[in-house]
Protein backbone atom coordinates (compact mmCIF):
# COMPACT_ATOMS: atom_id res chain seq x y z
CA UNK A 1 -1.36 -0.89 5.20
CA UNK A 2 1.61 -2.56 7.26
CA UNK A 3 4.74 -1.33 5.45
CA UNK A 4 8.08 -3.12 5.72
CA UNK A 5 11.01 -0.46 4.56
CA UNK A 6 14.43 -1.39 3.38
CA UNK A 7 12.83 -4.50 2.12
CA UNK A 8 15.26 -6.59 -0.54
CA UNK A 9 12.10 -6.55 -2.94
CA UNK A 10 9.09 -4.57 -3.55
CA UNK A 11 5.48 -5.75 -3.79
CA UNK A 12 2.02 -6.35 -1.89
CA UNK A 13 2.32 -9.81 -0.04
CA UNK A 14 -1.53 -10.07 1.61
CA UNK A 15 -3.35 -9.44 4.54
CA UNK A 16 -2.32 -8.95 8.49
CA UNK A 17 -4.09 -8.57 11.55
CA UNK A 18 -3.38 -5.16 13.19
CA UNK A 19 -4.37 -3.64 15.97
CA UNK A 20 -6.66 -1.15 14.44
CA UNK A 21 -8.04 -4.81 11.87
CA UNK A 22 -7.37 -6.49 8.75
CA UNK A 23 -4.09 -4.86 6.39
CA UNK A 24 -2.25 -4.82 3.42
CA UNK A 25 0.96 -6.17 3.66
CA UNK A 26 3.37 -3.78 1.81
CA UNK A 27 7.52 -3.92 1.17
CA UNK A 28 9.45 -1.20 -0.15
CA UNK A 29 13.24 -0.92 -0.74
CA UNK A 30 13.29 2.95 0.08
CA UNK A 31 14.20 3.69 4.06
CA UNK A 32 11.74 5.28 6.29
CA UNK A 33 13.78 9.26 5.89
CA UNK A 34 12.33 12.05 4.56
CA UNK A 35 9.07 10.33 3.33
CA UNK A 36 11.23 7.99 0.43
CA UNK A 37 9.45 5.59 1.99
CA UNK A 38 5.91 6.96 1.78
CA UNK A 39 6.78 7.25 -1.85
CA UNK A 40 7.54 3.60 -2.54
CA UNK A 41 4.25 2.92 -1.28
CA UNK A 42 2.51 4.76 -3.36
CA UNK A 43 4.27 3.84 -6.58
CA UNK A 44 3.75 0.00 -4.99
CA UNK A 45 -0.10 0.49 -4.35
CA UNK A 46 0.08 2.30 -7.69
CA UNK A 47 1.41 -0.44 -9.59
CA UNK A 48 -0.73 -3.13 -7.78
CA UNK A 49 -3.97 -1.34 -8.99
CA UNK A 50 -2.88 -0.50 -12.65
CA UNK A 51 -3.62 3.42 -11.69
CA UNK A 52 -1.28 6.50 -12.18
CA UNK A 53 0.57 7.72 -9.11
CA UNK A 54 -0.93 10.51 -8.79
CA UNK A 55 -3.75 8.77 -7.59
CA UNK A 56 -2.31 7.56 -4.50
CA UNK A 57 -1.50 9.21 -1.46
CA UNK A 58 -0.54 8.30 1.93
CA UNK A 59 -2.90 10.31 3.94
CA UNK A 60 -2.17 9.02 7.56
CA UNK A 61 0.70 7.47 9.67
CA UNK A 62 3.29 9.25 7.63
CA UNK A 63 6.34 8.26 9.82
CA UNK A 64 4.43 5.05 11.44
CA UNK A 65 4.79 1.48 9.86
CA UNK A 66 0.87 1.60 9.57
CA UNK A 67 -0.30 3.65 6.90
CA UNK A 68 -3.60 5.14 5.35
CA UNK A 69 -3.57 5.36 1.81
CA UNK A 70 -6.51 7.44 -0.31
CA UNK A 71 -6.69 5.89 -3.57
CA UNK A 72 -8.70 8.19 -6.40
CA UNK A 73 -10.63 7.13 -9.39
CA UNK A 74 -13.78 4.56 -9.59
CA UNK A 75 -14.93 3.05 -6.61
CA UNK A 76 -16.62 0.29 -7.78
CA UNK A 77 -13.85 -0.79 -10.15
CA UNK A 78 -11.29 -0.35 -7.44
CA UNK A 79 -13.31 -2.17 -4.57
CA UNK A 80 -13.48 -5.01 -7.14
CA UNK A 81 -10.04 -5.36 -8.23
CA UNK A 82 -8.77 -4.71 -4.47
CA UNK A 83 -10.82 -7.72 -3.78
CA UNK A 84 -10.15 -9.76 -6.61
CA UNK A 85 -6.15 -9.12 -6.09
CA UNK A 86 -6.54 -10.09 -2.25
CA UNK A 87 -7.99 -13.30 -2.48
CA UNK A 88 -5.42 -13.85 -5.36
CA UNK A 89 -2.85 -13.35 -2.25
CA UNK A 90 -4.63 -15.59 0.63
């Protein structure tokens, strides 16, 4: 994911090219200090999928603008709805 702190609105906006490929776009409203904005992201990706935030963690690039995120529960239904809810972007 490509995150976008102190954003004036929060939300998923599509896909990027990156070095490292293809990304989520993400904005948060929470600054990049003491991992508030690590936190948005999760509630954001949360809220995109329709799972509980306990399911989502940032697991990589913690104080970097790209971000890993390890999202728990059903793979299938997940890789579907990420999919559905990308091409709902482009």
């Amino acid at each position: 994911m490509r995150v976008t702190p102190k954003s004036a609105r929060e939300g998923i906006d599509g896909v990027v090219e990156t070095a490292q490929g293809p990304a989520l776009t993400v904005r948060v409203r929470a600054v990049a200090e003491k991992g508030e904005a690590n936190r948005a992201v999760e509630m954001v990706v949360a809220g995109w999928l329709g799972v509980p935030k306990s399911s989502v963690a940032v697991t990589a690039g913690g104080k970097s603008r790209l971000k890993t995120v390890l999202v728990t529960g059903q793979p299938d239904r997940l890789a579907a709805l990420v999919e559905l809810y990308v091409s709902r972007l482009q």
